[in-house]
Each structure stands twice: as structure tokens, then as C-alpha cells.
Protein backbone atom coordinates (compact mmCIF):
# COMPACT_ATOMS: atom_id res chain seq x y z
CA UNK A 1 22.68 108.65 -21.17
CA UNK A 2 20.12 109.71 -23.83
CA UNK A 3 17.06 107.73 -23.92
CA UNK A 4 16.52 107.39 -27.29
CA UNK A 5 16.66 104.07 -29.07
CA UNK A 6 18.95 102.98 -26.92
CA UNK A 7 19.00 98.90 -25.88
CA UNK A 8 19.44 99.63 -21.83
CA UNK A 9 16.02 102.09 -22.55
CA UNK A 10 14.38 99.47 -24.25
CA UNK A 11 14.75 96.75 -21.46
CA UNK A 12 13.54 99.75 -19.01
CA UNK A 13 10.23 100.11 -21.05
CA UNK A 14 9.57 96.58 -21.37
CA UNK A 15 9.90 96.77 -25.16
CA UNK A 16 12.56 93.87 -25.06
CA UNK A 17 13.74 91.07 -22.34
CA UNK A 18 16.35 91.29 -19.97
CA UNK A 19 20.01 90.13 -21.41
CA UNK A 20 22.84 88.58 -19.67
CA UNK A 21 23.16 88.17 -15.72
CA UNK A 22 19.83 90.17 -15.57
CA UNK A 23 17.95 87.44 -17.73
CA UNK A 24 20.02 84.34 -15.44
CA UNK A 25 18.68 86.27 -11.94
CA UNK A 26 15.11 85.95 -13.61
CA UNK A 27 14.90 90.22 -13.53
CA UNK A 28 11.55 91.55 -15.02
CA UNK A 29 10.64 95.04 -15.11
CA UNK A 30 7.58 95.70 -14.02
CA UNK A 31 6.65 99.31 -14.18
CA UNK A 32 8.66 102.68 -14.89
CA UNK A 33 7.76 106.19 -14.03
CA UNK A 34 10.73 108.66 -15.02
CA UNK A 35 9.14 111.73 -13.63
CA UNK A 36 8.46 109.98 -10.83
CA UNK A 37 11.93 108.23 -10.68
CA UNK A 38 10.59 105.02 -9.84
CA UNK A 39 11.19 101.89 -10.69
CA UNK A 40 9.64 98.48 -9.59
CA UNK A 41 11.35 95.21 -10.50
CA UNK A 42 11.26 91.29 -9.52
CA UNK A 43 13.27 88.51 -9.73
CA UNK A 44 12.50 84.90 -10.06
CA UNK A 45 15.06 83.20 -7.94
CA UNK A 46 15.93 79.21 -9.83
CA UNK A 47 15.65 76.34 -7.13
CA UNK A 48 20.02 76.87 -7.67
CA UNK A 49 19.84 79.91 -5.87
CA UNK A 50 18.71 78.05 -2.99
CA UNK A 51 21.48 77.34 0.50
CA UNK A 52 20.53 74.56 2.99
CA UNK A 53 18.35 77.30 4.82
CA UNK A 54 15.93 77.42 2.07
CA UNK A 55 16.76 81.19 1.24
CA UNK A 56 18.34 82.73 -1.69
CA UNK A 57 21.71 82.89 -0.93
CA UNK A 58 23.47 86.36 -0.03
CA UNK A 59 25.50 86.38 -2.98
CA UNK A 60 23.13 85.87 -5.46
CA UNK A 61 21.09 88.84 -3.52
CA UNK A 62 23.65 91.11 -4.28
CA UNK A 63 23.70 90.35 -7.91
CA UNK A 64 19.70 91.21 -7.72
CA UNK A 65 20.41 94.53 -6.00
CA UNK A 66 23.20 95.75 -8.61
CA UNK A 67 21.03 94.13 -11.36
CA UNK A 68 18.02 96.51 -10.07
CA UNK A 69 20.16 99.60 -9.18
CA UNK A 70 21.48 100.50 -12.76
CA UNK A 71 17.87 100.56 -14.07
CA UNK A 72 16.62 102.34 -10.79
CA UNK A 73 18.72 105.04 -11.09
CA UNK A 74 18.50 105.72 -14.78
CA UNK A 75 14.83 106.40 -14.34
């Protein structure tokens, strides 16, 4: 993938929000550093994420890790 103009790039460089499942998990890039290939990224988990434990529940953590991974590995 080119970088260019491209939306997915955009979202990576903070120029524009999340979108879709990304934007529900609460996903917000925080900093990007191609030649460094990093990538550091948070979520803010909604009180619905919640189980009985008081945790975020396990699926929902998966859907942060493959929301974080597509990002993480284009940089």
C-alpha cells in the first residue's frame, strides 16, 4: 500500500478519526514513527465492554488487538 492520500494513511497520521469498529472500540492513534516502525495506540473501553469481573471482556480484547495490528504493521 502506497501512502499517499490514502484514507487508512490519514487515520495513521492523525489527520482524520477512526471509522467503523475502530471508532466503536474507542481506538486513537497516538503517535507514528515509520522509520522506526512503531506505532502506539489506545482504546477507550464503554462501561458495555464491561463482564461481571469488572474487566473488558476477552472478546472485545481481540477486536482491540486486530483493530491495532493493521495500523501497526503498515507503519
Amino acid at each position: 500500500m502506497t501512502r499517499g492520500n490514502h484514507p487508512f494513511w490519514k487515520v495513521i497520521e492523525g489527520k482524520e478519526p477512526s471509522q467503523g469498529a475502530s471508532a466503536w472500540l474507542g481506538r486513537k492513534i497516538l503517535k507514528v514513527d515509520p522509520q522506526g516502525g512503531f506505532l502506539k495506540t489506545q482504546f477507550d473501553p464503554k462501561p458495555d465492554f464491561i463482564n461481571p469481573l469488572g474487566h473488558v471482556q476477552g472478546g472485545i480484547l481481540a477486536a482491540m488487538l486486530d483493530s491495532a495490528m493493521s495500523p501497526a504493521l503498515a507503519t
